[in-house]
Protein backbone atom coordinates (compact mmCIF):
# COMPACT_ATOMS: atom_id res chain seq x y z
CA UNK A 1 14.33 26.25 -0.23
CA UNK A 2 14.12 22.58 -1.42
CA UNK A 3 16.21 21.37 0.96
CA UNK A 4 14.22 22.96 3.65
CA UNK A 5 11.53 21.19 2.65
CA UNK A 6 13.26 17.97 1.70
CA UNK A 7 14.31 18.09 5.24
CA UNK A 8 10.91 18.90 6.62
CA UNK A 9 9.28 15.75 4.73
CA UNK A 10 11.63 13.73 6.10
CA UNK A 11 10.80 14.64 9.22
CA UNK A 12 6.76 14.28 8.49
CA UNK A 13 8.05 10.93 7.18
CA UNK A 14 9.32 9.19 10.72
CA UNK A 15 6.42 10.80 12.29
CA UNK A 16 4.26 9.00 9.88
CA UNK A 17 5.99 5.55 10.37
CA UNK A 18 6.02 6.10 14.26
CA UNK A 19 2.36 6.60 14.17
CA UNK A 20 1.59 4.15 11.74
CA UNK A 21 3.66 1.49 14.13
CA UNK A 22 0.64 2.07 16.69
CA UNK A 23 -2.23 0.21 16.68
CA UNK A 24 -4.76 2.18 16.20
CA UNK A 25 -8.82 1.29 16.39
CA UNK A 26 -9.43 3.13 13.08
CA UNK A 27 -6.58 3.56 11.13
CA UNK A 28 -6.38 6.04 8.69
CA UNK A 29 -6.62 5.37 4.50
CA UNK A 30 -2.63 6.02 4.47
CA UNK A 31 -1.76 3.38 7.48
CA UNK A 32 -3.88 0.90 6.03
CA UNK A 33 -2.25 1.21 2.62
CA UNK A 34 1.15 0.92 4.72
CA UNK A 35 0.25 -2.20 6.58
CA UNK A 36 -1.02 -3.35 3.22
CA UNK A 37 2.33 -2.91 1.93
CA UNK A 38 4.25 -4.75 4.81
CA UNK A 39 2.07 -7.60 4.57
CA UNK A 40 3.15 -7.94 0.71
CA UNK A 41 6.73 -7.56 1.85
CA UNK A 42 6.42 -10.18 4.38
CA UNK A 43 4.49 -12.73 1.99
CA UNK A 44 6.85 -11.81 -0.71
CA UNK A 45 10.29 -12.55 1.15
CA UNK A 46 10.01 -14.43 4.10
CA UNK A 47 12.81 -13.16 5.82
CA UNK A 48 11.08 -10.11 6.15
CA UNK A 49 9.19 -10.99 9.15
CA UNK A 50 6.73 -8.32 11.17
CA UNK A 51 8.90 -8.02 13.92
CA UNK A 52 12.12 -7.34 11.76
CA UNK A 53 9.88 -4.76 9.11
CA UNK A 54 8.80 -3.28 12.75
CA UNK A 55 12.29 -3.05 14.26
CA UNK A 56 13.90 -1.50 10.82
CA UNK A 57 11.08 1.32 10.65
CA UNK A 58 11.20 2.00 13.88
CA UNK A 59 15.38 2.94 14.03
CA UNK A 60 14.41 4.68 10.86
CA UNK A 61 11.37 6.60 12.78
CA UNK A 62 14.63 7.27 15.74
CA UNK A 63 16.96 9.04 12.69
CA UNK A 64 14.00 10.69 10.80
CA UNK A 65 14.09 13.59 12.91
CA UNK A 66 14.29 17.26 12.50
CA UNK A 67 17.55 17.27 15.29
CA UNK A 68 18.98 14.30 13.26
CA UNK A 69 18.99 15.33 10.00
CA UNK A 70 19.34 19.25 9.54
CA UNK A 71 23.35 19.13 11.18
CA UNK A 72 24.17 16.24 9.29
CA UNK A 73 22.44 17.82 5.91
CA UNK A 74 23.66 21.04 6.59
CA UNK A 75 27.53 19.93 7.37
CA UNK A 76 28.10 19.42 3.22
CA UNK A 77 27.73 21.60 0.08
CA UNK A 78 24.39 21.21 -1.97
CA UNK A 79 25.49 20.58 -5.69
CA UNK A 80 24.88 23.38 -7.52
CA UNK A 81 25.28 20.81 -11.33
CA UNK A 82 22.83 18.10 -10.25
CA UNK A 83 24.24 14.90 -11.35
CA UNK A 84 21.98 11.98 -12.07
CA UNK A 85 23.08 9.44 -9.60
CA UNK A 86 22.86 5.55 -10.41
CA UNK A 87 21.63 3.23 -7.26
CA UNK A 88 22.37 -0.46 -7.23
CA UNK A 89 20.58 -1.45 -3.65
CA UNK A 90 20.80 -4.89 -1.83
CA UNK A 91 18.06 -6.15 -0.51
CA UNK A 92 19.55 -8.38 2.31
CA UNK A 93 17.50 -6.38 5.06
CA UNK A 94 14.78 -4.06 4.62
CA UNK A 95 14.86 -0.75 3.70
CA UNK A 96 19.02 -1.03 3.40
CA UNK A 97 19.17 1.04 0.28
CA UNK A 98 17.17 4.29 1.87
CA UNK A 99 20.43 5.59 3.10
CA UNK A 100 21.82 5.95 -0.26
CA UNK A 101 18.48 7.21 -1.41
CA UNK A 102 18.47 9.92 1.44
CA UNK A 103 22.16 11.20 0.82
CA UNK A 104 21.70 11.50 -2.76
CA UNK A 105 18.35 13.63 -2.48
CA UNK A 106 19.54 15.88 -0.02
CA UNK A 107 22.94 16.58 -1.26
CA UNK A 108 21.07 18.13 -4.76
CA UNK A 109 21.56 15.15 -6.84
CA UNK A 110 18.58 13.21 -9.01
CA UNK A 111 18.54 9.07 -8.15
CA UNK A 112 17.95 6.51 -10.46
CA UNK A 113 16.85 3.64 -8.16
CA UNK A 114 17.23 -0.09 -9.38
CA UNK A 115 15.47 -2.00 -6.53
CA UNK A 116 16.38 -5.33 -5.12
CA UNK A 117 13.99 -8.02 -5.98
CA UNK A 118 14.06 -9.13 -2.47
CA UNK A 119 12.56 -5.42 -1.58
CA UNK A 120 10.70 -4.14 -3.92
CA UNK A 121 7.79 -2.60 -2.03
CA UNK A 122 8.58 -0.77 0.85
CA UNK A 123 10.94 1.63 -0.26
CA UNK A 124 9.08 3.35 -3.32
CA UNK A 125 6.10 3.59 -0.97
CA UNK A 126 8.02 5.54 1.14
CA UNK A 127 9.88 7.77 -1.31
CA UNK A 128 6.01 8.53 -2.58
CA UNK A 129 4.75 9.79 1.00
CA UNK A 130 7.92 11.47 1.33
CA UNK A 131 8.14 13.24 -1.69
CA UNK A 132 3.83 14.21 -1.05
CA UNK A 133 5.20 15.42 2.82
CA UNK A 134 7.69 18.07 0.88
CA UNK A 135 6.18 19.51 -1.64
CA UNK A 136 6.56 17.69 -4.62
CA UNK A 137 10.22 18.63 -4.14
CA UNK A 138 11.55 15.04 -3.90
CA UNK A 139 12.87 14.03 -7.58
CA UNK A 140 13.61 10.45 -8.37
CA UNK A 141 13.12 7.48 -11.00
CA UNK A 142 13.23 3.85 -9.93
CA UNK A 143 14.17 2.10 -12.78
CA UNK A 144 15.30 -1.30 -13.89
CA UNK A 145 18.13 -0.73 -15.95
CA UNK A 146 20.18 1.84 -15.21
CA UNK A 147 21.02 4.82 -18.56
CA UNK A 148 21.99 8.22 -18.57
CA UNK A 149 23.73 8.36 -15.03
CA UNK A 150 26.79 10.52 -14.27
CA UNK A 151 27.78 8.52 -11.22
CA UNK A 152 27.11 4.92 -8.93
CA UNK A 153 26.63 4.25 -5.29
CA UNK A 154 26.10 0.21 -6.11
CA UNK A 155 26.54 -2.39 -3.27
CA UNK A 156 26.61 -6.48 -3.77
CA UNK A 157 28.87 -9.61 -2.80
CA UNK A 158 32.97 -9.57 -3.55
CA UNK A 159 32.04 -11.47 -6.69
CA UNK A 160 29.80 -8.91 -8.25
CA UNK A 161 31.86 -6.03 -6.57
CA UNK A 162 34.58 -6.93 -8.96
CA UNK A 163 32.29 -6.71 -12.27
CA UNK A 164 30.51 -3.79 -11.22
CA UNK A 165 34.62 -2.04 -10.68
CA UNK A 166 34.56 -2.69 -13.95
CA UNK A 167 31.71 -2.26 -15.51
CA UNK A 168 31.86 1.74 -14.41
CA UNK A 169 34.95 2.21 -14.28
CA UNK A 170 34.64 5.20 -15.75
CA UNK A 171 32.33 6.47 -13.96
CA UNK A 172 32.90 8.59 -10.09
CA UNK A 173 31.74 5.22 -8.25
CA UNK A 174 31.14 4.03 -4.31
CA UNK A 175 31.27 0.12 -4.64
CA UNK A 176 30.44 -1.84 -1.59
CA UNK A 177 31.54 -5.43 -1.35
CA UNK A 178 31.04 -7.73 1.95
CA UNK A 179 31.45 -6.52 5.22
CA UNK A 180 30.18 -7.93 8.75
CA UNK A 181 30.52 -7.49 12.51
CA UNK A 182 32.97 -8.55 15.06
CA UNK A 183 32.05 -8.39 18.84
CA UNK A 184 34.58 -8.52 21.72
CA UNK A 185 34.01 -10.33 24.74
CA UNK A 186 35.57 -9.56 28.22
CA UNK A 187 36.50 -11.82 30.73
CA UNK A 188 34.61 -9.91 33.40
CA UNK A 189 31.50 -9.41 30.55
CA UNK A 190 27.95 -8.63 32.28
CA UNK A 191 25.04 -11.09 31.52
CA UNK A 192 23.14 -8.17 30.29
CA UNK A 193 25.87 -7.17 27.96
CA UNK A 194 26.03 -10.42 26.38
CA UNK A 195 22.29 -10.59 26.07
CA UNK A 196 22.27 -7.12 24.71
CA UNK A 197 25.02 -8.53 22.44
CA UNK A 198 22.49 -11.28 21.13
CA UNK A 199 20.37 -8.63 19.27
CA UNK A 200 23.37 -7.82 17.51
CA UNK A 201 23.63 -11.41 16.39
CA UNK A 202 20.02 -12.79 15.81
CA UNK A 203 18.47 -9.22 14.31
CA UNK A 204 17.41 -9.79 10.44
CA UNK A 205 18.64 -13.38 11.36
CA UNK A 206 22.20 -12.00 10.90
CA UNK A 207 21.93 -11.29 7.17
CA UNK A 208 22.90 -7.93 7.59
CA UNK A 209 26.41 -5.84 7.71
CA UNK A 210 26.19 -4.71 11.27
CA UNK A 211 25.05 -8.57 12.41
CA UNK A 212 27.88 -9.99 14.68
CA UNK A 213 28.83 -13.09 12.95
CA UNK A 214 32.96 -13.06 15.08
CA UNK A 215 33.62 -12.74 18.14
CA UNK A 216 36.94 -12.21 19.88
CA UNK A 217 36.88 -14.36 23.18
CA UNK A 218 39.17 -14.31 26.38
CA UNK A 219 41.10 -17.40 26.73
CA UNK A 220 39.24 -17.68 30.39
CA UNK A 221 35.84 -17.48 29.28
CA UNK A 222 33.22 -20.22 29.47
CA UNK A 223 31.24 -20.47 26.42
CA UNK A 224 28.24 -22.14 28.20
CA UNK A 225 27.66 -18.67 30.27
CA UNK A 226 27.54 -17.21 26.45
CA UNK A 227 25.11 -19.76 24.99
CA UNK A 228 22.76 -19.20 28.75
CA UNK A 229 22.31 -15.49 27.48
CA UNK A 230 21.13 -16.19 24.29
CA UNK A 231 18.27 -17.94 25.17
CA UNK A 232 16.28 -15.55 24.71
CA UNK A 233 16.15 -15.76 21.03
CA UNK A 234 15.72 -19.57 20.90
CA UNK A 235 12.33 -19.26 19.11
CA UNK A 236 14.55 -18.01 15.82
CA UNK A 237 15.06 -21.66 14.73
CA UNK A 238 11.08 -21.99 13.85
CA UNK A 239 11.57 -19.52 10.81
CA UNK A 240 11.92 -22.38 8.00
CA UNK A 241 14.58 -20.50 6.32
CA UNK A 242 17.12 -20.29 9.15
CA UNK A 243 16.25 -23.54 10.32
CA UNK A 244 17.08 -25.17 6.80
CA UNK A 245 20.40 -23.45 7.05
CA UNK A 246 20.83 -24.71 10.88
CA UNK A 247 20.41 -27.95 9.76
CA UNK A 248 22.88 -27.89 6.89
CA UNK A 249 25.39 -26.39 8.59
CA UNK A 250 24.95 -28.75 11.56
CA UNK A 251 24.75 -32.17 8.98
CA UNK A 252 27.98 -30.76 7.37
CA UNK A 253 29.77 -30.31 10.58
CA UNK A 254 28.88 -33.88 11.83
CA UNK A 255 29.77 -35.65 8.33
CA UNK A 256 33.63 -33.86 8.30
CA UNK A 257 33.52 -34.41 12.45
CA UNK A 258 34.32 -30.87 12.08
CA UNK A 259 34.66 -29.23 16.52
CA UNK A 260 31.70 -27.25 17.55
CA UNK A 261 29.57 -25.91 19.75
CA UNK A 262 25.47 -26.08 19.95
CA UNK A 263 22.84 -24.89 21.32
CA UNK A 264 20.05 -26.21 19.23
CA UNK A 265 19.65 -23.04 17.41
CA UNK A 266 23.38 -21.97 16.76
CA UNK A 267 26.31 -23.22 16.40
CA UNK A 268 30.19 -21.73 17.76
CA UNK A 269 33.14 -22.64 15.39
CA UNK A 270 36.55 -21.41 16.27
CA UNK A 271 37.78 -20.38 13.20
CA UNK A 272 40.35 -17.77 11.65
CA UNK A 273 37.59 -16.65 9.13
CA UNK A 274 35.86 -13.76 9.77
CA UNK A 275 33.02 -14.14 7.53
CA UNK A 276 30.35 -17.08 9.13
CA UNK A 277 27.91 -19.34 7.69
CA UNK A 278 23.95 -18.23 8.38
CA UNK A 279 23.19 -19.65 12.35
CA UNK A 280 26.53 -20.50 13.03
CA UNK A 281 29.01 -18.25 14.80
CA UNK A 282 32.79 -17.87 14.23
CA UNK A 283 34.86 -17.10 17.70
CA UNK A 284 38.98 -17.32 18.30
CA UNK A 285 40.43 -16.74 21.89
CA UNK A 286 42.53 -13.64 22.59
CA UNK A 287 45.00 -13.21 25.82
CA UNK A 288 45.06 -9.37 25.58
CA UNK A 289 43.03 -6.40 24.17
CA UNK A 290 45.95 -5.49 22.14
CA UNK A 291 46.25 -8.85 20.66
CA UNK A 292 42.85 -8.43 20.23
CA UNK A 293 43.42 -5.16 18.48
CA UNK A 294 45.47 -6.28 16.20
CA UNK A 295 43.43 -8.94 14.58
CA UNK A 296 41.01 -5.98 13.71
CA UNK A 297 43.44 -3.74 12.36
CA UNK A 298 44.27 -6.87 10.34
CA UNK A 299 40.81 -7.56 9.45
CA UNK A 300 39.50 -4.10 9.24
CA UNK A 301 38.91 -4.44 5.48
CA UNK A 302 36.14 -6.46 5.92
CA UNK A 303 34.35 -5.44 9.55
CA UNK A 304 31.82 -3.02 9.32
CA UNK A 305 31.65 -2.27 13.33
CA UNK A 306 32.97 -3.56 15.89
CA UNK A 307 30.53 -4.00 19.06
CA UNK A 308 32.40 -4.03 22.53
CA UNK A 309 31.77 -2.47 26.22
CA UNK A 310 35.39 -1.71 26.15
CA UNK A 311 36.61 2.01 25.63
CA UNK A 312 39.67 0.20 24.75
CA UNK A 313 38.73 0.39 21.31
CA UNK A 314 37.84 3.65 19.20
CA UNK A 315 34.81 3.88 17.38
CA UNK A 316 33.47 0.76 19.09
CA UNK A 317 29.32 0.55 19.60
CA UNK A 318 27.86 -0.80 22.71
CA UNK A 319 26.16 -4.46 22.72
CA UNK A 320 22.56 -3.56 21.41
CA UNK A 321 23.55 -0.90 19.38
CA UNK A 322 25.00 -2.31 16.35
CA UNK A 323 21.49 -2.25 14.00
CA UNK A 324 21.08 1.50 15.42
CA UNK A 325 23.30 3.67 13.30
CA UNK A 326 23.14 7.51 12.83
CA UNK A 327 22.79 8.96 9.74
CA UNK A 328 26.21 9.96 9.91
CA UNK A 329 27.63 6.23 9.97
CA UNK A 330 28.37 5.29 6.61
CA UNK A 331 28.52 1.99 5.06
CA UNK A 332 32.17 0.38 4.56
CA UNK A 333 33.21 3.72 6.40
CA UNK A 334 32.78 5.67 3.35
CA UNK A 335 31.30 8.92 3.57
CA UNK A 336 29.38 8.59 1.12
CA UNK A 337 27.54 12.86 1.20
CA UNK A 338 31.53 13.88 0.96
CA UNK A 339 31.43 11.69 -2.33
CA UNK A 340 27.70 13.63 -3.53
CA UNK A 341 29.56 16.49 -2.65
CA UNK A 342 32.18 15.97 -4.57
CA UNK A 343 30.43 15.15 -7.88
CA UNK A 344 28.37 18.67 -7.66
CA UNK A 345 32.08 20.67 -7.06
């Protein structure tokens, strides 16, 4: 019976961000409160911007649906022991710890919530209208120290991964470390793909996961027909914060006469590592998809998605779709309702 309801708040939930996402002539007392709260969010951490709080609530508005979320709910076990379940949330890009949130509610479990300081708002006000859409049957605590917990879904850099390993290491424990996106380019690669593509770079100004921050190039490629189909996005080098980094990154480049590529609002580096500096792009140069493949496989560790129009690789997302996940895609691949399950066996 809770879940049913759980499941049916949710669902009053996107319906309440979709329609709040409208402008409306007289907004209700609840919308106003919401816009209230985005306007905080924004003046509290500038890189949450209205067009990136708009774009996150409305792929969760997309997911928040009752065909969405009863197969996925209903495809594990509800604990039948409740476990109190400790949540250590980033705050990189909005609303990135409501996942956990979700999976841990639904699967039976209680959450104990330590917010990110970068995203503070937005989420409890959510878990309150959700929890009023089902009943009252929506049980959590956010809380700035975490006590009494029985398990830890906790995510943060490689550094802190390794001190929070051991900090609860005895404890039943998902611990995400760094991840990010790789995108492979093909020789005969539509302009729309690429400028589809471009989303999956400049979205949340590539601070998140599922940003593309590699890309795999064919050796015949021209990287000036890449940099014409990002154009669109030029206008991201007036947000102070990812121009400061531009600049940096550019000044540092030019002092160790370091090769690269620019576009006056990002920057290509060929490089072997994966992982790129904020407004600058890594790339390498590939002769074949399998060669291609295997620098995946060998970086697969540390790629949360890989974005391609290629079937030749498995479980690859289209250009576009990288910031659109399902419920079902799990962070660092982990299935992370199989581990809520597992706790309540």
């Amino acid at each position: 019976m809770a879940l049913d309801l759980q499941i049916a708040g949710l669902e009053k939930l996107g319906e309440f961000i979709k329609t709040s996402l409208i402008k409306q002539s007289s907004p209700s007392s609840e919308q106003l409160a919401f816009s209230e709260i985005l306007a905080k969010s924004t003046a509290e951490n500038s890189w949450f911007t209205p067009e990136n709080l708009e774009q996150c609530l409305t792929q969760w508005a997309s997911q928040l649906t009752e065909a969405s979320i009863k197969p996925w709910a209903r495809g594990y076990k509800r604990a039948s022991e409740p476990k109190r379940v400790g949540l250590i949330l980033a705050g990189n890009i909005p609303l990135v710890g409501l996942h956990d949130v979700i999976c841990v509610v639904l699967s039976g479990h209680f959450p104990l919530i330590k917010l990110s300081s970068k995203d503070k708002r937005l989420l409890p006000f959510l878990l309150t209208k959700w929890n009023e859409f089902a009943g009252g049957t929506v049980g959590y605590e956010i809380t700035e120290r975490l006590v009494g917990f029985d398990a830890v879904i906790a995510t943060g850099s490689n550094n802190t991964a390794r001190y929070l390993e051991s900090y609860f290491k005895d404890y039943p424990r998902i611990i995400r470390k760094n991840r990010t996106s790789l995108a492979v380019l093909e020789s005969e690669q539509s302009d729309e793909a690429i400028q589809a593509l471009a989303k999956d770079i400049f979205s949340y100004f590539g601070l998140g996961c599922r940003n593309v921050t590699y890309l795999l190039i064919p050796t015949d490629f021209k990287l000036e027909r890449f940099f014409e189909n990002l154009l669109s996005h030029s206008e991201i080098i007036n947000h102070n914060g990812y121009a400061n980094n531009y600049d940096y990154n550019k000044a540092l480049y030019l002092l160790n006469q370091d090769l690269f590529w620019d576009n006056n609002f990002v920057m290509l580096r060929e490089s072997d590592t994966l992982f790129s500096p904020l407004s600058v792009l890594h790339f390498t140069r590939y002769n074949t998809l399998v060669e291609a493949s295997d620098f995946i496989e060998s970086h697969k560790d540390s790629i949360q998605c890989v974005v391609s129009s290629s079937t030749f690789f498995k479980d690859a997302v289209k250009p576009g779709e990288a910031q659109n996940p399902l419920l079902s895609q799990y962070a660092d691949h982990v299935d992370t309702m199989a581990f809520l399950e597992s706790l309540g066996a």
